[in-house]
PDB file of N, CA and C in Angstrom:
ATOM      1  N   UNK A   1     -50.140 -64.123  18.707  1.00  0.00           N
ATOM      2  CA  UNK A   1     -48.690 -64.120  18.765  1.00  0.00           C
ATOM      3  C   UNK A   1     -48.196 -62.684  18.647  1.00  0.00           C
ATOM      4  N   UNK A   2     -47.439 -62.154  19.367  1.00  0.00           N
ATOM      5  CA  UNK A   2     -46.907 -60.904  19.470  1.00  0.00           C
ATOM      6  C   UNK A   2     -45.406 -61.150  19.567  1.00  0.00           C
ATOM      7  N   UNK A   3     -45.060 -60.158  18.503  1.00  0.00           N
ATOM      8  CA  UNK A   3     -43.278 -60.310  18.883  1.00  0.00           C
ATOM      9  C   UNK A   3     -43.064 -58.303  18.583  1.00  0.00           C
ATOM     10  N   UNK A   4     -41.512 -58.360  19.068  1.00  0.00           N
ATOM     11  CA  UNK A   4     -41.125 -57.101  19.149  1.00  0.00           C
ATOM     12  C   UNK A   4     -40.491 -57.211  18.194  1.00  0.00           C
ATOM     13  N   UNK A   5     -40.212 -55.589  17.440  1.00  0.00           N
ATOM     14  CA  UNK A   5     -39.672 -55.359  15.900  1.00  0.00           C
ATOM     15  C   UNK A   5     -38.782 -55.006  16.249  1.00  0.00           C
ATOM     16  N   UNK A   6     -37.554 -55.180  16.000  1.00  0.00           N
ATOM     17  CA  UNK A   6     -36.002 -55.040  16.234  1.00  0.00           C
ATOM     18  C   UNK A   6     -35.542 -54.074  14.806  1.00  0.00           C
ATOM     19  N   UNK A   7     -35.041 -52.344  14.861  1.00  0.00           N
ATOM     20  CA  UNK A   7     -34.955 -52.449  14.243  1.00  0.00           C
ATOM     21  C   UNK A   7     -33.572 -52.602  13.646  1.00  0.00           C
ATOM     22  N   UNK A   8     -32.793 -53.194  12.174  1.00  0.00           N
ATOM     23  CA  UNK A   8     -31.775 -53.291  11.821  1.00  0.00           C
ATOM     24  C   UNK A   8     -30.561 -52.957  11.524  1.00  0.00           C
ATOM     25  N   UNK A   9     -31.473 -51.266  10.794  1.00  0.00           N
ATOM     26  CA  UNK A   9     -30.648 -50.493  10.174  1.00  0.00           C
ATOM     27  C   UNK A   9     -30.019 -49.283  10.745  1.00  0.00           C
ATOM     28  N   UNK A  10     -28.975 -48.927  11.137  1.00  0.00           N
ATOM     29  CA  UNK A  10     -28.621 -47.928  12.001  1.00  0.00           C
ATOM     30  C   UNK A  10     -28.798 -46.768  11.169  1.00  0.00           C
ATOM     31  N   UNK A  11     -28.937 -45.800  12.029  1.00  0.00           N
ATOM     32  CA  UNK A  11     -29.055 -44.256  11.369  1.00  0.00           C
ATOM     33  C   UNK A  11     -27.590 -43.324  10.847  1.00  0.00           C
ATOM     34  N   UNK A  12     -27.553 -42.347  10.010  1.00  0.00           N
ATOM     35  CA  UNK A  12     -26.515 -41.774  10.267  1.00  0.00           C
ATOM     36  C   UNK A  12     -25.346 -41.383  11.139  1.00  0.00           C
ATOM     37  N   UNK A  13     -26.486 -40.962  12.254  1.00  0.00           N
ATOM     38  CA  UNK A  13     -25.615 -40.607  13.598  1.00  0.00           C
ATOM     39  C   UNK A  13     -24.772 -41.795  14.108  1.00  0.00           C
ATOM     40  N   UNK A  14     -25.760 -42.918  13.738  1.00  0.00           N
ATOM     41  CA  UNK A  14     -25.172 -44.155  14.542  1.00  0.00           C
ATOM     42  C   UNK A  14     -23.932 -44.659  14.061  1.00  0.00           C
ATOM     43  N   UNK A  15     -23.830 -44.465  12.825  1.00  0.00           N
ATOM     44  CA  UNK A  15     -22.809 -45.135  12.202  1.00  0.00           C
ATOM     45  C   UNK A  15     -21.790 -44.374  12.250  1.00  0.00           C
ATOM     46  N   UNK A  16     -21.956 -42.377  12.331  1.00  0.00           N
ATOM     47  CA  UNK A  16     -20.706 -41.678  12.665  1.00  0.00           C
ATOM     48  C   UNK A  16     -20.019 -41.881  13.911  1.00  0.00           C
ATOM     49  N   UNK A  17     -20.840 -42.517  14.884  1.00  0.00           N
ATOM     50  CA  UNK A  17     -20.634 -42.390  16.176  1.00  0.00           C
ATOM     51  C   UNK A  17     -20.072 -43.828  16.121  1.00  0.00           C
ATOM     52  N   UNK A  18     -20.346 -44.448  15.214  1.00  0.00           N
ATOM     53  CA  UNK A  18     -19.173 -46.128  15.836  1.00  0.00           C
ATOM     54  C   UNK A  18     -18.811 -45.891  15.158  1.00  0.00           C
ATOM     55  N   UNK A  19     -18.064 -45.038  14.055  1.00  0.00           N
ATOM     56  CA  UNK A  19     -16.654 -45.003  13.216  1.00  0.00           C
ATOM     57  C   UNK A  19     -15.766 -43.961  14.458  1.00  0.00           C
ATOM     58  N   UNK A  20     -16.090 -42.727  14.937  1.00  0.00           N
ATOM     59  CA  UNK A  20     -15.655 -42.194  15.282  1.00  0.00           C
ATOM     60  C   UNK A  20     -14.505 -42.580  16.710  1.00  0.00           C
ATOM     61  N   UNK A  21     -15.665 -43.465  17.126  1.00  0.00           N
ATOM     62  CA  UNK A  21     -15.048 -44.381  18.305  1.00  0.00           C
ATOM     63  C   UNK A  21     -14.512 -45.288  18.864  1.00  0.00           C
ATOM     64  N   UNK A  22     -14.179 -46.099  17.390  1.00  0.00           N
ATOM     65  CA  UNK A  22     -13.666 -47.421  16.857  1.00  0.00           C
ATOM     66  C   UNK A  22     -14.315 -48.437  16.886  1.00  0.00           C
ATOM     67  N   UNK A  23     -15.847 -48.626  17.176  1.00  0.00           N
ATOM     68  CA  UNK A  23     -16.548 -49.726  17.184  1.00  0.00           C
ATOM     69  C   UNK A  23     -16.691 -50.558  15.542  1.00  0.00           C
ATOM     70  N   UNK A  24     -16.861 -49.159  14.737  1.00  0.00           N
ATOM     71  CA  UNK A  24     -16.898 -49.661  13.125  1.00  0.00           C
ATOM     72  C   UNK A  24     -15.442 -49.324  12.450  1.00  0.00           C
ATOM     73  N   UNK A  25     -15.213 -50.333  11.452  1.00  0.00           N
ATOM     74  CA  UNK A  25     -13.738 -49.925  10.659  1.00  0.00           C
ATOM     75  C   UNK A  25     -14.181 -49.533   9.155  1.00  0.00           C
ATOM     76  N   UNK A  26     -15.768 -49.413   8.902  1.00  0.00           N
ATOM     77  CA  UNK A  26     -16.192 -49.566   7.731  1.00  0.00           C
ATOM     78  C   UNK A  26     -16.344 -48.103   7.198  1.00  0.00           C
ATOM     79  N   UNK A  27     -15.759 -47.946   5.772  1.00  0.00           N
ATOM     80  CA  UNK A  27     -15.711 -46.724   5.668  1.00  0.00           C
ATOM     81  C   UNK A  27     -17.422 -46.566   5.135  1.00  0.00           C
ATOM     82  N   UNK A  28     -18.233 -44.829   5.095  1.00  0.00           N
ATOM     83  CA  UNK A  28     -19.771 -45.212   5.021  1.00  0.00           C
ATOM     84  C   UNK A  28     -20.047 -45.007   3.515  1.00  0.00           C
ATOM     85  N   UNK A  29     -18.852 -44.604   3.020  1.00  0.00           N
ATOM     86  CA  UNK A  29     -18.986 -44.344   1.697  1.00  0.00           C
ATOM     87  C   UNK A  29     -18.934 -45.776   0.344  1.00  0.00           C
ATOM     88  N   UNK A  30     -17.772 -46.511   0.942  1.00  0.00           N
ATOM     89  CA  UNK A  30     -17.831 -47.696  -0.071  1.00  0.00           C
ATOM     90  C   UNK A  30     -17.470 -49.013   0.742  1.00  0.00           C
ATOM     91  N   UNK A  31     -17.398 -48.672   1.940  1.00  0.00           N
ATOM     92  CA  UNK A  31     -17.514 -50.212   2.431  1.00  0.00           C
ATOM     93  C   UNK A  31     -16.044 -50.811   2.684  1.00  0.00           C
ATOM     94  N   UNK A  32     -15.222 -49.941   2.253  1.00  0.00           N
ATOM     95  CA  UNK A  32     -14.170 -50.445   2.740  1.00  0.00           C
ATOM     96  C   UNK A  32     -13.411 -50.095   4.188  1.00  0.00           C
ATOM     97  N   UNK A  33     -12.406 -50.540   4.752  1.00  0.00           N
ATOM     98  CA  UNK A  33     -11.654 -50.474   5.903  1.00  0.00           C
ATOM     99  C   UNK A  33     -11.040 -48.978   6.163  1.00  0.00           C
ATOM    100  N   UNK A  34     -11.530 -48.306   6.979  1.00  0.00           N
ATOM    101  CA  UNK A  34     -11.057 -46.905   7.022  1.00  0.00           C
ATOM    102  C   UNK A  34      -9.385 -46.981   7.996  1.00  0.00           C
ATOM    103  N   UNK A  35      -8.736 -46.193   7.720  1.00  0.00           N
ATOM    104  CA  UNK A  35      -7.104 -46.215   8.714  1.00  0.00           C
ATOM    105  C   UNK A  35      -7.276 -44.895   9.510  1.00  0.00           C
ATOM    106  N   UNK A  36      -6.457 -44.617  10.487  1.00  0.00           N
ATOM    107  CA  UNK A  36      -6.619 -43.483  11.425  1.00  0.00           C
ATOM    108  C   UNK A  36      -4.772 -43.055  10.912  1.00  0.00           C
ATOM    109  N   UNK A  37      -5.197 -41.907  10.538  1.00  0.00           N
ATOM    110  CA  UNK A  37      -3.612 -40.827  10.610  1.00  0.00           C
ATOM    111  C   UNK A  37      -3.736 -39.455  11.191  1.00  0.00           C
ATOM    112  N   UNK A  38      -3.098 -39.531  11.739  1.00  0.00           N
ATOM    113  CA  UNK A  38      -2.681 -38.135  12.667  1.00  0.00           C
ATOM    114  C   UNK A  38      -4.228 -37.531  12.968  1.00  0.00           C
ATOM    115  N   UNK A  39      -4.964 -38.703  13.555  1.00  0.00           N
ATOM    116  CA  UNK A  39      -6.591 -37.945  14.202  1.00  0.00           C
ATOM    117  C   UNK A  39      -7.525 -37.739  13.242  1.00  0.00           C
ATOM    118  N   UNK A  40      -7.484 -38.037  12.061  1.00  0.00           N
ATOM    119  CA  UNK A  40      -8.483 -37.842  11.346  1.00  0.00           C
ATOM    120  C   UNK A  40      -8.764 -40.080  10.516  1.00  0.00           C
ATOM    121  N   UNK A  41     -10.039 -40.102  10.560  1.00  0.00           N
ATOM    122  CA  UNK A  41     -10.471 -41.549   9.620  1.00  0.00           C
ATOM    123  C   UNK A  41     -10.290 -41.144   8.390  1.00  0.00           C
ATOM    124  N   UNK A  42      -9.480 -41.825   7.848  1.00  0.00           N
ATOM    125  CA  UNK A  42      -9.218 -42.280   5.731  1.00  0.00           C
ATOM    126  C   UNK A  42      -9.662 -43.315   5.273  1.00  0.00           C
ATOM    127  N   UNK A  43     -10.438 -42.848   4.255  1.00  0.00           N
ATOM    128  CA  UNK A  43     -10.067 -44.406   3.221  1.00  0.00           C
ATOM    129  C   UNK A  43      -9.516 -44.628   2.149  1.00  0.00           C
ATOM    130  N   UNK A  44      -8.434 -45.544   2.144  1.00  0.00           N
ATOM    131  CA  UNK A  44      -7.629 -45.273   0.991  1.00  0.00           C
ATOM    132  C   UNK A  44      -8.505 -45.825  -0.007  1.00  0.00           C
ATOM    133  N   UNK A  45      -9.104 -46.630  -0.380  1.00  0.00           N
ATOM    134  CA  UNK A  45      -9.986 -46.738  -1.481  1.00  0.00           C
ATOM    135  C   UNK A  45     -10.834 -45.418  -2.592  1.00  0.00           C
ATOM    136  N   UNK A  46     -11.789 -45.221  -1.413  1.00  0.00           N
ATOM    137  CA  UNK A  46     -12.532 -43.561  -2.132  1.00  0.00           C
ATOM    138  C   UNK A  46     -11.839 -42.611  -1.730  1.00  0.00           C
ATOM    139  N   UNK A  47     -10.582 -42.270  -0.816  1.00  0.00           N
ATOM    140  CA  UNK A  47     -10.235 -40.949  -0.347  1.00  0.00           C
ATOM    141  C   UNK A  47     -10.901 -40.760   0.541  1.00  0.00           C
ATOM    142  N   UNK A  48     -12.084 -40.714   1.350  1.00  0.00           N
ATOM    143  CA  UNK A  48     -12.989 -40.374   1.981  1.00  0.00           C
ATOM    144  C   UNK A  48     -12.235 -40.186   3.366  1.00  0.00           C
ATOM    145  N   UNK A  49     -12.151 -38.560   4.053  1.00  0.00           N
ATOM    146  CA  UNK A  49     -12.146 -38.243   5.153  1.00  0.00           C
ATOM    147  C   UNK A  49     -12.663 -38.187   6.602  1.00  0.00           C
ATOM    148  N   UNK A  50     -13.151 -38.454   7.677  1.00  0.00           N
ATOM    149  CA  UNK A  50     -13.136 -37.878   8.366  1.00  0.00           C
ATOM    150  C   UNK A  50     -12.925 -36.937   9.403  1.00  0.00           C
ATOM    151  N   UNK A  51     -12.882 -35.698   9.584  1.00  0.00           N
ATOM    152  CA  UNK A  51     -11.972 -35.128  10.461  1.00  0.00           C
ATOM    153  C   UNK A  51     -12.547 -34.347  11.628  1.00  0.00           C
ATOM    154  N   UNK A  52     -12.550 -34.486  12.717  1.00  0.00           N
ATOM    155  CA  UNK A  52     -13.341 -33.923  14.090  1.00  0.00           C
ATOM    156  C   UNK A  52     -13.434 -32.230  13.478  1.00  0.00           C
ATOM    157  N   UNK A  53     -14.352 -31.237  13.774  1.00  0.00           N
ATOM    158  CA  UNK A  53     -14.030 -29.853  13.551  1.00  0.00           C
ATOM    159  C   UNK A  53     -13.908 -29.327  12.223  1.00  0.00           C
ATOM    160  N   UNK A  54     -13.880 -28.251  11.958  1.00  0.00           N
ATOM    161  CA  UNK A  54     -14.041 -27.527  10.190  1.00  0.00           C
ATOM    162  C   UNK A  54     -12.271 -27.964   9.589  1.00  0.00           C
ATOM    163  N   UNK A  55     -10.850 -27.409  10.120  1.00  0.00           N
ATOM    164  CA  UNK A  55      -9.591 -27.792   9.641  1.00  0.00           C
ATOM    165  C   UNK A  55      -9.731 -29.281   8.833  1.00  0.00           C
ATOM    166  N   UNK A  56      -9.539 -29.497   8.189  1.00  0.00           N
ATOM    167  CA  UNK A  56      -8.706 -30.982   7.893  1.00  0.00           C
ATOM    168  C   UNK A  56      -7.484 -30.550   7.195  1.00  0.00           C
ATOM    169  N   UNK A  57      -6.490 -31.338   7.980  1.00  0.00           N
ATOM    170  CA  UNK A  57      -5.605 -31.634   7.822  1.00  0.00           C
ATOM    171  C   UNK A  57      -4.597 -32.116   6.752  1.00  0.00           C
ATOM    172  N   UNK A  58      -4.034 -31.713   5.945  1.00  0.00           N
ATOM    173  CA  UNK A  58      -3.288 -31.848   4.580  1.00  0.00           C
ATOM    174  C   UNK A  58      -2.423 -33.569   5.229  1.00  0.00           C
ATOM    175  N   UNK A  59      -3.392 -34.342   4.241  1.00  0.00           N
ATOM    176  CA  UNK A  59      -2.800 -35.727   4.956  1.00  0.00           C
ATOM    177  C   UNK A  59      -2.762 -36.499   3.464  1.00  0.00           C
ATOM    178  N   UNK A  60      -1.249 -37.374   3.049  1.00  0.00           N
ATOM    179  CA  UNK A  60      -1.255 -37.812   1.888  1.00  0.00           C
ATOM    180  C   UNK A  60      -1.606 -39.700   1.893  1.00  0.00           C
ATOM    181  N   UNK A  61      -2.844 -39.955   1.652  1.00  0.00           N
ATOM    182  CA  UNK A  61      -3.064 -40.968   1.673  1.00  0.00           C
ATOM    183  C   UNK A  61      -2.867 -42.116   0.473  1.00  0.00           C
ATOM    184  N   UNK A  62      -2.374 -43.108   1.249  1.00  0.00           N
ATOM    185  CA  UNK A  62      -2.187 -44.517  -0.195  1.00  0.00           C
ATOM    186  C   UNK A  62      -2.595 -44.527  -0.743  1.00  0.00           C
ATOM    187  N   UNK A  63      -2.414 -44.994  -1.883  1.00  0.00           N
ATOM    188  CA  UNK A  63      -3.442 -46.039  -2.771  1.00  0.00           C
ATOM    189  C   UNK A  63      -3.711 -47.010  -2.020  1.00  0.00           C
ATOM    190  N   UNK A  64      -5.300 -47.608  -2.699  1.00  0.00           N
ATOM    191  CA  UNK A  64      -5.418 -48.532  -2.012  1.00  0.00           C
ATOM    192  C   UNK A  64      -4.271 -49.959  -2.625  1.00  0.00           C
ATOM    193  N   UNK A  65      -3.900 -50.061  -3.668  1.00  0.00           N
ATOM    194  CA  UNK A  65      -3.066 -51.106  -4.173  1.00  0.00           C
ATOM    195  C   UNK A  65      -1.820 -50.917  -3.545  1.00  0.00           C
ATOM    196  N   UNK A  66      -1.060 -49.798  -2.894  1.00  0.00           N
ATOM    197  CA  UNK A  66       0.194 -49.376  -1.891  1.00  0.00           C
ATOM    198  C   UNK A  66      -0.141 -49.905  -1.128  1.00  0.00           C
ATOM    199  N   UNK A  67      -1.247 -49.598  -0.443  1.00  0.00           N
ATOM    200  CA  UNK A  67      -1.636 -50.189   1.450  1.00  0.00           C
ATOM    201  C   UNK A  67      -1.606 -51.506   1.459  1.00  0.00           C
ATOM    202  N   UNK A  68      -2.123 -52.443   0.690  1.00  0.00           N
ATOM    203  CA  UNK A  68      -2.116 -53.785   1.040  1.00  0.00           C
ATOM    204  C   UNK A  68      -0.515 -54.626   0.725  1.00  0.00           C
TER     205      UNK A  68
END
């Protein structure tokens, strides 16, 4: 019996590359729902940024208990 190994776990790259592009909404830090403001990914939960390039952007994000 032979089967092929599928594997599960995506890599770093993979997961920057489906946040970046909207495939993932998951932030990689705690799992929560990241929001898009003025071009850069947030999470209001941990704070956690993303921002294309070295600048980020002075951006004032919710609480997460505001956002919902």
């Amino acid at each position: 019996m032979s089967a092929a190994v599928t594997q599960l776990a995506r890599t770093l790259d993979q997961e920057l590359l489906a946040l970046s592009r909207g495939a993932s909404l998951e932030c990689l830090a705690c799992g929560e729902f990241v929001m898009r403001l003025r071009g850069v990914l947030a999470c209001s939960e941990c704070r956690t940024l993303l921002a294309d390039g070295r600048e980020v952007p002075d951006i004032v994000l919710p609480r997460a208990a505001e956002a919902s």
